[in-house]
C-alpha atoms as a PDB file:
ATOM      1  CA  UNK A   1       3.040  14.778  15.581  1.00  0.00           C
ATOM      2  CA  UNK A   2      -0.589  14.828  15.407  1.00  0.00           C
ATOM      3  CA  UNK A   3      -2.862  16.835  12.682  1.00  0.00           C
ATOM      4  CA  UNK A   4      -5.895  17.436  14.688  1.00  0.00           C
ATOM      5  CA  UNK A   5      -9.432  18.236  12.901  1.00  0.00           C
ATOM      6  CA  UNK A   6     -13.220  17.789  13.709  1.00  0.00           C
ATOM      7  CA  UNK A   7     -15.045  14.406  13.472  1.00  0.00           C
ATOM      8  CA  UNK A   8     -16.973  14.109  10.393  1.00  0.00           C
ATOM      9  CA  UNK A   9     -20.087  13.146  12.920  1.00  0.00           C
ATOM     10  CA  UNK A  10     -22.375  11.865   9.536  1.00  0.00           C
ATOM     11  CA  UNK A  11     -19.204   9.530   8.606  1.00  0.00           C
ATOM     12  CA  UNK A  12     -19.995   5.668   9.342  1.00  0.00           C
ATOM     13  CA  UNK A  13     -16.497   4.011   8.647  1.00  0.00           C
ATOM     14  CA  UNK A  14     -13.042   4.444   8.649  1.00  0.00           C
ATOM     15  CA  UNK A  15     -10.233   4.109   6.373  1.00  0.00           C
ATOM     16  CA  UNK A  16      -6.637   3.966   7.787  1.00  0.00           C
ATOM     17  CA  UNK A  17      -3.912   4.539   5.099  1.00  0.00           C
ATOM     18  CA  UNK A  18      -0.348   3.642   6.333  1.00  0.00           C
ATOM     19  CA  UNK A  19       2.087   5.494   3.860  1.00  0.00           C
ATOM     20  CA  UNK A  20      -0.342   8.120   3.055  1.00  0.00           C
ATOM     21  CA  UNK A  21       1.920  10.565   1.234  1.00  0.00           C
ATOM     22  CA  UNK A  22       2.261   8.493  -1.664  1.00  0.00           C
ATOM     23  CA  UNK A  23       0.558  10.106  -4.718  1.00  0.00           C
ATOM     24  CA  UNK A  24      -1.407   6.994  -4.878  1.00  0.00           C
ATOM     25  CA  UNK A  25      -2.518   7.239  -1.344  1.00  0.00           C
ATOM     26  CA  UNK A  26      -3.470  10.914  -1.710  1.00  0.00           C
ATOM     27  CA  UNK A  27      -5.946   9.723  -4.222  1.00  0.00           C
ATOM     28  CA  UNK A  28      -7.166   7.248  -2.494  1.00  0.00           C
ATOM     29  CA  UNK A  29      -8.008  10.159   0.445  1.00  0.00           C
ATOM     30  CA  UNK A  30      -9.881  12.459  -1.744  1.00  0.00           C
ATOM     31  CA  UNK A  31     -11.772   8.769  -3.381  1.00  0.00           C
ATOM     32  CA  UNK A  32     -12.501   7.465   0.186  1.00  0.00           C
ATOM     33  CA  UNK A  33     -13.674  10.951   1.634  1.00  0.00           C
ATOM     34  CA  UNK A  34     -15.855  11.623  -1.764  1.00  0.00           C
ATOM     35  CA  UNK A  35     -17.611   8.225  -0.825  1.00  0.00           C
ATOM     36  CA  UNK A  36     -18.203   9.442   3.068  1.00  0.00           C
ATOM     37  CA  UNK A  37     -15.622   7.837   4.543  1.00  0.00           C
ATOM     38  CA  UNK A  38     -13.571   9.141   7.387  1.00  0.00           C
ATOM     39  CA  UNK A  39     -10.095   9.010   6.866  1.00  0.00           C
ATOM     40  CA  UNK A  40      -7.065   8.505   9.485  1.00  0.00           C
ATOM     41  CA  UNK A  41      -3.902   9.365   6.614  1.00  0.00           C
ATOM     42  CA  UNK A  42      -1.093   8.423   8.401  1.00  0.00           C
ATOM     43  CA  UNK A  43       2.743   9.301   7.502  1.00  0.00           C
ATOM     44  CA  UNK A  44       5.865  10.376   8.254  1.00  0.00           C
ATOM     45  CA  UNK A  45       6.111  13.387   6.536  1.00  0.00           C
ATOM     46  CA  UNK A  46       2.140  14.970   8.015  1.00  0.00           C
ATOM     47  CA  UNK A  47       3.531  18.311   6.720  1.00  0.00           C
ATOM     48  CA  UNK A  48       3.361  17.450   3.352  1.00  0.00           C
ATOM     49  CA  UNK A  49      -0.142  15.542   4.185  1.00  0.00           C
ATOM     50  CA  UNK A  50      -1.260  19.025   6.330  1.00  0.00           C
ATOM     51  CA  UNK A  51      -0.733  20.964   3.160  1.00  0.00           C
ATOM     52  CA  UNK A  52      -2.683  18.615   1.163  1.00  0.00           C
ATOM     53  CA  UNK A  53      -5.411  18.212   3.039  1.00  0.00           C
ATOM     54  CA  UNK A  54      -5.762  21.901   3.684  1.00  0.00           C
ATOM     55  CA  UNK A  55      -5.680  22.707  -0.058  1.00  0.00           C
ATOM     56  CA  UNK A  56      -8.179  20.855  -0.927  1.00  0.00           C
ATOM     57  CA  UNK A  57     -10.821  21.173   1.845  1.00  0.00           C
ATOM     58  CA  UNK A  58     -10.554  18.112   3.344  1.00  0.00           C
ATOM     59  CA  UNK A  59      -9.551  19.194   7.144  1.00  0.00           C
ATOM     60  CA  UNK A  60     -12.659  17.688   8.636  1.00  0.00           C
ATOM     61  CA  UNK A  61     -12.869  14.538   6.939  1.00  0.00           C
ATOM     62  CA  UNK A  62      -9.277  13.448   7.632  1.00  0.00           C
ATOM     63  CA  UNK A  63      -7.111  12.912  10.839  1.00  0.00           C
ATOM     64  CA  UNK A  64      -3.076  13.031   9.892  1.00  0.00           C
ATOM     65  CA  UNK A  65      -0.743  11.035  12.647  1.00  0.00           C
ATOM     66  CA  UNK A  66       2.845  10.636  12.392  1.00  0.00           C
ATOM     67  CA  UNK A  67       3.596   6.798  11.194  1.00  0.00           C
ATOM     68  CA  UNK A  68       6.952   5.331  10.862  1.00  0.00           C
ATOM     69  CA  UNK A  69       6.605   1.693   9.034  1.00  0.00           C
ATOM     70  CA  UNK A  70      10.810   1.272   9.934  1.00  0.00           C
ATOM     71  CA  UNK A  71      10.108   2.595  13.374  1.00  0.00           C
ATOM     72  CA  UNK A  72       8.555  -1.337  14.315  1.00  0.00           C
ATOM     73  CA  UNK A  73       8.709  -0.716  18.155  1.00  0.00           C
ATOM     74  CA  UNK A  74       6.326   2.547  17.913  1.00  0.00           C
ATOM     75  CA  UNK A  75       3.701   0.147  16.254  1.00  0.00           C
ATOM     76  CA  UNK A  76       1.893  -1.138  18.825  1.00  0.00           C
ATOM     77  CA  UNK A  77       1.466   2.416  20.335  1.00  0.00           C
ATOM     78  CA  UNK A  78       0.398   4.179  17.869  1.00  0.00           C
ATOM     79  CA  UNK A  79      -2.137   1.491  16.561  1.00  0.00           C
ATOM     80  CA  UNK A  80      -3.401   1.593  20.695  1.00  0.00           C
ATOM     81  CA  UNK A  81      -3.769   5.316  20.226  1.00  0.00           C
ATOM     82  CA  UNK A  82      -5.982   5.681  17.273  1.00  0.00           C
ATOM     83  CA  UNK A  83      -8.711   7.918  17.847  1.00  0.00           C
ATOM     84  CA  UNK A  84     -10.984   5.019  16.615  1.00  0.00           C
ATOM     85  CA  UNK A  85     -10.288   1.417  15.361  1.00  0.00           C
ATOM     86  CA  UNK A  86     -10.828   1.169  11.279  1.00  0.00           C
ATOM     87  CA  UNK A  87     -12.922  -0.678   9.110  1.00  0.00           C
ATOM     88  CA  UNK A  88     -10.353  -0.443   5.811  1.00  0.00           C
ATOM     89  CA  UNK A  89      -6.789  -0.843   6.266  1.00  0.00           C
ATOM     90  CA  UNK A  90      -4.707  -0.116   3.005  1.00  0.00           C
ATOM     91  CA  UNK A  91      -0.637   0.034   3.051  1.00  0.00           C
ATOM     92  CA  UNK A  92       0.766   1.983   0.927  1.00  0.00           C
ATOM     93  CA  UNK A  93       4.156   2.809   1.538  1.00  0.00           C
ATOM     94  CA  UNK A  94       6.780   1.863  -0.335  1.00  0.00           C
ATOM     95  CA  UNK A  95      11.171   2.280  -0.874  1.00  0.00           C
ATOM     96  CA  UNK A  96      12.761   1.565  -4.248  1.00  0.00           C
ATOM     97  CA  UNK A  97      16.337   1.753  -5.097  1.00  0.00           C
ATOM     98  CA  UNK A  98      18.061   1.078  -8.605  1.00  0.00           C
ATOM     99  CA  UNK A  99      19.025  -3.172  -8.637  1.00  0.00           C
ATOM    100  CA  UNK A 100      22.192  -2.395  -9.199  1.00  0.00           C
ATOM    101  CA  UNK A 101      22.566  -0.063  -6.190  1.00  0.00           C
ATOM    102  CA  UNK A 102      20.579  -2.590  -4.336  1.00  0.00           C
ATOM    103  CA  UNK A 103      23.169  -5.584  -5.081  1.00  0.00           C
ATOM    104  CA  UNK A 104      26.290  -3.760  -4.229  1.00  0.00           C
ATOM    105  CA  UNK A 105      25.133  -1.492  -0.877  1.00  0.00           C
ATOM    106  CA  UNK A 106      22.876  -3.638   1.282  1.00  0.00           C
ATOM    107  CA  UNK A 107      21.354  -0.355   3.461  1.00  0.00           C
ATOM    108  CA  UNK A 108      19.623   0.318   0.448  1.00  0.00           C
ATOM    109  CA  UNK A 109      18.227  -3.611   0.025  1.00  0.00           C
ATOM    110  CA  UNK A 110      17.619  -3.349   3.736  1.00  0.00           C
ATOM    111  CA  UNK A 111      15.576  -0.181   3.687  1.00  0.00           C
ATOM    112  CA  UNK A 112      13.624  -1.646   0.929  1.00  0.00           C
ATOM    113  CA  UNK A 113      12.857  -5.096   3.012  1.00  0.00           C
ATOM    114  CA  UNK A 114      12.161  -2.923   5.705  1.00  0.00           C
ATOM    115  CA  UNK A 115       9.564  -0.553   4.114  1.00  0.00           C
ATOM    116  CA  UNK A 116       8.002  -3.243   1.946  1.00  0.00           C
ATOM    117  CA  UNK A 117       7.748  -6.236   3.659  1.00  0.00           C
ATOM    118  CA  UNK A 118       8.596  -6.114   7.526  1.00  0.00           C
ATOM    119  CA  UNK A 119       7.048  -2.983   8.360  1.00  0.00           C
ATOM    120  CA  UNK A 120       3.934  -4.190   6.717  1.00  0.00           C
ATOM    121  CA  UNK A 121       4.261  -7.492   8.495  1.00  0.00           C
ATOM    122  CA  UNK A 122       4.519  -5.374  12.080  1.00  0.00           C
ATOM    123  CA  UNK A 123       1.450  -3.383  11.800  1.00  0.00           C
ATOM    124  CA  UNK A 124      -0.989  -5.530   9.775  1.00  0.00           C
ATOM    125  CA  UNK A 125      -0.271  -8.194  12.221  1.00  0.00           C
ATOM    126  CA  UNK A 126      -1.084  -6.073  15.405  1.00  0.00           C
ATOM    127  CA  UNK A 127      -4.509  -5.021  13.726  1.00  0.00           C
ATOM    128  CA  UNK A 128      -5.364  -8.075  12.353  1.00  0.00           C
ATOM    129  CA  UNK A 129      -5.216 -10.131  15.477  1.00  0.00           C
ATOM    130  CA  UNK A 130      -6.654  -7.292  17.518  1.00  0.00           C
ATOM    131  CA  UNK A 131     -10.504  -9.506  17.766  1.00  0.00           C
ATOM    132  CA  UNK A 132     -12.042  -6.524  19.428  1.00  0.00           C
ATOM    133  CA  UNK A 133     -12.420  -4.405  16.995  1.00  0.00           C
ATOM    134  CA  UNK A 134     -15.337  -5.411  15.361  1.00  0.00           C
ATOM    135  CA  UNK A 135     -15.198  -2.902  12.825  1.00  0.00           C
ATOM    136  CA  UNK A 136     -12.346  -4.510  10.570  1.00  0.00           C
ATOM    137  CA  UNK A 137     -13.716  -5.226   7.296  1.00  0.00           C
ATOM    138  CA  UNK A 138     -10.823  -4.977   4.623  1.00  0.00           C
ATOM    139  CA  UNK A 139      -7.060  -4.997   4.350  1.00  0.00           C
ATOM    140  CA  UNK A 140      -5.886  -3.813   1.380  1.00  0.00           C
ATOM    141  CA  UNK A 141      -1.981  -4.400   0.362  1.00  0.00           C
ATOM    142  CA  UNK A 142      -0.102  -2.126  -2.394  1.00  0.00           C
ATOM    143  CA  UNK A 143       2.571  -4.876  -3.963  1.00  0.00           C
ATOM    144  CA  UNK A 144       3.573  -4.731  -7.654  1.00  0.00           C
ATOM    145  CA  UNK A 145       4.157  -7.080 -10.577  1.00  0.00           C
ATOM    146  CA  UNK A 146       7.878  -6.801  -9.875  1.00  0.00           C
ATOM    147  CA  UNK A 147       6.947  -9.768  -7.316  1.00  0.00           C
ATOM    148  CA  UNK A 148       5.480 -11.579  -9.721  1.00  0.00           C
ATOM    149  CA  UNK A 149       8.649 -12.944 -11.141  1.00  0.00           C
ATOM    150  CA  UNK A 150      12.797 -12.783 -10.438  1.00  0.00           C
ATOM    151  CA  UNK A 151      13.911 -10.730 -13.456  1.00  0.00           C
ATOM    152  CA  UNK A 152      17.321  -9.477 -13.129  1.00  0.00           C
ATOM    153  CA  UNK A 153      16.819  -5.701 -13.749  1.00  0.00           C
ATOM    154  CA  UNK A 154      14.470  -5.378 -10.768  1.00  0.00           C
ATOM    155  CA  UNK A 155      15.327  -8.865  -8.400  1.00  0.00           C
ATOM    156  CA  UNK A 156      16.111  -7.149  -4.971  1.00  0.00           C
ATOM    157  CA  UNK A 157      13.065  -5.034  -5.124  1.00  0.00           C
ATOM    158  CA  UNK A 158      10.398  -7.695  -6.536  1.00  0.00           C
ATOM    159  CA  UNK A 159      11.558  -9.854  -3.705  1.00  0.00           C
ATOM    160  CA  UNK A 160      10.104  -7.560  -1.031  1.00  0.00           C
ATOM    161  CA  UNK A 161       7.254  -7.435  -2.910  1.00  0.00           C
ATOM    162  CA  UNK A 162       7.002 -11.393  -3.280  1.00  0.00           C
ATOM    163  CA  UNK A 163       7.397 -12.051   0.081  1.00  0.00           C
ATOM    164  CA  UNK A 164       4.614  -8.924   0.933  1.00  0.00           C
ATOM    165  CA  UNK A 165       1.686 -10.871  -1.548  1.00  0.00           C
ATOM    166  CA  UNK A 166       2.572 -14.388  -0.120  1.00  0.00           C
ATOM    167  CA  UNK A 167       2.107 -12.648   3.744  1.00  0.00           C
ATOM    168  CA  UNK A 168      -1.210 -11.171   2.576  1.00  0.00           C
ATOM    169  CA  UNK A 169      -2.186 -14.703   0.794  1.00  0.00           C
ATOM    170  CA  UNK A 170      -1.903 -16.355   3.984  1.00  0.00           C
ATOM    171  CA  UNK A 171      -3.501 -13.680   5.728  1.00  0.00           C
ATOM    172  CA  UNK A 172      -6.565 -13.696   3.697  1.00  0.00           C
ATOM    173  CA  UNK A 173      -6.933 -17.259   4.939  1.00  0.00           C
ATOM    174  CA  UNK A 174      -6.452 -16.571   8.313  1.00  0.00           C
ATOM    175  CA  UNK A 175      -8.761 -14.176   8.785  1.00  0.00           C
ATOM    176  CA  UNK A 176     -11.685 -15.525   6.359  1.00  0.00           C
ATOM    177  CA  UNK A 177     -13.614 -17.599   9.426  1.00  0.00           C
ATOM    178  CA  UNK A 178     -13.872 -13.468  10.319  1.00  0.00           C
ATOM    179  CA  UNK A 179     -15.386 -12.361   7.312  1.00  0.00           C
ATOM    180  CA  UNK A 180     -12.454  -9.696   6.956  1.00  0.00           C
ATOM    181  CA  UNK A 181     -11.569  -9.265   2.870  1.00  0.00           C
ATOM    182  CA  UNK A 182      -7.185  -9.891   2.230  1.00  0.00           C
ATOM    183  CA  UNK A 183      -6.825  -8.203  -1.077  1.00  0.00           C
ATOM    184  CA  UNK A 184      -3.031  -7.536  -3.194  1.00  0.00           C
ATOM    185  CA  UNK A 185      -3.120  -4.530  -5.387  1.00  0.00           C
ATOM    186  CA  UNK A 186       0.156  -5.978  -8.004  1.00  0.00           C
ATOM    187  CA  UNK A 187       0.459  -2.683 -10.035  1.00  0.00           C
ATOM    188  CA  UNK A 188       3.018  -1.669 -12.656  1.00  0.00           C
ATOM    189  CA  UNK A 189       4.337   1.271 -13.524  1.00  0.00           C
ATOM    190  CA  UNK A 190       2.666   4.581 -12.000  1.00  0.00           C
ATOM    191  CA  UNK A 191       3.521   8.192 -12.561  1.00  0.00           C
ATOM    192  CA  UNK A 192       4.832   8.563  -9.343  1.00  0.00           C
ATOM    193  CA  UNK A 193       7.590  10.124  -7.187  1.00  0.00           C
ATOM    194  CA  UNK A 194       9.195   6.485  -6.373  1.00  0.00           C
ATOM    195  CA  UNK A 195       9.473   6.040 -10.497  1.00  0.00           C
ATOM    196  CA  UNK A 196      11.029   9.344 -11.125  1.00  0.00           C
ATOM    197  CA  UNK A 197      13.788   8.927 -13.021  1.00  0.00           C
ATOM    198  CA  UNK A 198      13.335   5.470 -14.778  1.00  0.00           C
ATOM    199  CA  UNK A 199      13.046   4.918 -18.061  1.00  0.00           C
ATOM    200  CA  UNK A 200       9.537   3.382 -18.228  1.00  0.00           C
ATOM    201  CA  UNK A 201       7.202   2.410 -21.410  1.00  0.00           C
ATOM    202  CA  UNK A 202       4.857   5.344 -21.288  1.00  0.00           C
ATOM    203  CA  UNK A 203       2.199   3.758 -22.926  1.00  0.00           C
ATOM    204  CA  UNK A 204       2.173   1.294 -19.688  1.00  0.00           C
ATOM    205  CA  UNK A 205       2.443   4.047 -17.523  1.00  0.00           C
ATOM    206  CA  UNK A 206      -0.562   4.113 -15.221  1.00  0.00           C
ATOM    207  CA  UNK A 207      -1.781   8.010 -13.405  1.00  0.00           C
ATOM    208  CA  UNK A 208      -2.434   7.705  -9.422  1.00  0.00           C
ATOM    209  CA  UNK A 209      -6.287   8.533  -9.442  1.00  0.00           C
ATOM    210  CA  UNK A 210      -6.758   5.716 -11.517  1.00  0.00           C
ATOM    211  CA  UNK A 211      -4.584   3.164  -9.668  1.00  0.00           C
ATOM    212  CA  UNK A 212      -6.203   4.566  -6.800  1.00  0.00           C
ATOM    213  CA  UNK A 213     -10.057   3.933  -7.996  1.00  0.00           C
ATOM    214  CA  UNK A 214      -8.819   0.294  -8.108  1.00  0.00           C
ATOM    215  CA  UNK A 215      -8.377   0.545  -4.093  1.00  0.00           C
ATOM    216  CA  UNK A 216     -11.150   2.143  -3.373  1.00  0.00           C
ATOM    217  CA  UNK A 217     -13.689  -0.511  -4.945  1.00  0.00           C
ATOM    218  CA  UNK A 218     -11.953  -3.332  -4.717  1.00  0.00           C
ATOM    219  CA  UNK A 219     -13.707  -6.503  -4.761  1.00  0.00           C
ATOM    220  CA  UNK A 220     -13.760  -9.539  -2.616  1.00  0.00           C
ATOM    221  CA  UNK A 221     -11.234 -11.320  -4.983  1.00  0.00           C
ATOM    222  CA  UNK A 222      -7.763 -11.358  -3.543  1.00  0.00           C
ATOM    223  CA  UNK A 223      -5.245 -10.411  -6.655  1.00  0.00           C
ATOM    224  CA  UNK A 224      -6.201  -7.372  -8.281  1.00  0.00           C
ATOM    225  CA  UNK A 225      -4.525  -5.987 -11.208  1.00  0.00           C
ATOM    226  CA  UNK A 226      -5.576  -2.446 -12.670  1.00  0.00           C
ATOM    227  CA  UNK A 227      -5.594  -2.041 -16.345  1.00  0.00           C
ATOM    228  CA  UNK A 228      -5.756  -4.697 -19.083  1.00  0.00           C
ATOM    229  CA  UNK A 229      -2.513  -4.171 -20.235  1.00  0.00           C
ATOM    230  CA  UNK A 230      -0.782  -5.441 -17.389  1.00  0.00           C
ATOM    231  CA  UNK A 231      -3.258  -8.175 -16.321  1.00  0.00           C
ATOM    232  CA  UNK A 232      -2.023  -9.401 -19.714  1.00  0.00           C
ATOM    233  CA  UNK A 233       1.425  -9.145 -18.085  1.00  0.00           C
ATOM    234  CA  UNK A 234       0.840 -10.586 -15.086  1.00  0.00           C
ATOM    235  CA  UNK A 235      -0.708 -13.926 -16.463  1.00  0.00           C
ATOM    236  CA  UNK A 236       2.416 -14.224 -18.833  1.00  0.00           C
ATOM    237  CA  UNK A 237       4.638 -13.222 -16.239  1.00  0.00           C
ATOM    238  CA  UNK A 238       3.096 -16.443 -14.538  1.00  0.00           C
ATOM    239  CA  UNK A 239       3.519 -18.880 -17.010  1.00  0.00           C
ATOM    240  CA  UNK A 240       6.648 -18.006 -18.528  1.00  0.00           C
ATOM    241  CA  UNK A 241       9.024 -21.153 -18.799  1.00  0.00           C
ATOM    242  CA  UNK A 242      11.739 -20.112 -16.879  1.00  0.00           C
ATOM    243  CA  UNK A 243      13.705 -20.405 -19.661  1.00  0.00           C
ATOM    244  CA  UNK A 244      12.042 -18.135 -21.216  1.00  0.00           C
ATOM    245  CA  UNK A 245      11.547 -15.808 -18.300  1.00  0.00           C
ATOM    246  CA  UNK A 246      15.728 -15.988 -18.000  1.00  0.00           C
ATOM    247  CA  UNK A 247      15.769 -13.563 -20.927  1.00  0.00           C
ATOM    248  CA  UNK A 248      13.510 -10.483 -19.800  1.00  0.00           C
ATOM    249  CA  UNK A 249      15.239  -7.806 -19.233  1.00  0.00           C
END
């Protein structure tokens, strides 16, 4: 299904958000659109994204189209059909299930490989090696520090993410000689539908509009990490002996 609306006509670029109903997407639309950028928010759930958009006045500086990042066969398609090639591409969606789950029913583990990694993979690679469109400035990836290293209460999941950061790594350096920024968002924990539930350290606990300021002026660097806290993390995450690292949690 397709949300129709008017062409902001004083707009000069174009965001495309894949996994757009995340909270942290949603900020990102209201960031990008703030800054005069037109954005293509796309999703499977463009209800939920209508609504949004609607409420808060956005309907002509946003285009909604039904994405599936599972559905790999409908990528090419739908990426052929967009009413106008992008200059930013950020992913965004995302699947988590429990470890536990994960380990003992693989659909779950699948889904999450799936979401994460593969149906990244199939889209980012059809725009990135699509030459013509000159507009592509910036692919933006959301991964998390859960990648950063195996830790056996979150293993299954950090993998996906692992394997997402090293596929944007090497796709930074593929498409350097065309001046087209690779950047990994690795973020912790957000107040966020996907973290309802868990028992998280609230005062690591980051909110969506500022995770999503990260996206919105990222640099040229390729790892980002929003807040100090966890860039703190991250680098000891890092260099952790792995004996060491055998004890987190």
């Amino acid at each position: 299904m397709k949300y129709l609306c008017r062409m902001n006509q004083n707009t000069n670029k174009t965001v495309l958000i894949l996994g757009a109903n995340s909270d942290v997407a949603k900020h990102c639309i209201k960031q990008y659109t703030e800054k005069g950028y037109f954005v293509i928010a796309a999703s499977r759930d463009t209800k939920s994204l209508e609504y949004f958009v609607t409420n808060h006045h956005l309907d002509s500086k946003v285009n909604i189209l039904s994405f599936d990042a599972v559905d790999f066969d409908s990528h090419q398609k739908f990426y052929d059909e967009l009413p106008v090639k992008p200059h930013i591409v950020v992913y965004a969606a995302g699947f988590l299930v429990d470890n536990e789950k994960a380990l003992r029913d693989f659909k779950g583990t699948q889904q999450m490989m799936k979401v994460n990694y593969m149906g990244a993979v199939s889209i980012l690679n059809i725009i990135a090696m699509d030459e013509a469109n000159k507009n592509l400035e910036r692919i933006i990836g959301l991964s998390s520090l859960s990648g950063v290293r195996g830790r056996k209460s979150n293993f299954v999941y950090g993998s996906t993410k692992a394997a997402f950061t090293q596929y944007l790594a090497g796709l930074r350096q593929e498409l350097s000689s065309r001046k087209i920024v690779v950047t990994a968002l690795v973020i912790g924990y957000i107040r966020t539908k996907i973290n309802e539930g868990l028992q998280l350290n609230e005062s690591l606990i980051m909110e969506p509009d500022y995770v999503a300021k990260f996206i919105v002026n990222a640099g040229k660097g390729f790892i980002i990490v929003p807040s100090f806290k966890w860039k703190i993390i991250y680098h000891i995450l890092r260099l952790l002996p792995e004996g060491l690292a055998a004890k987190l949690p």
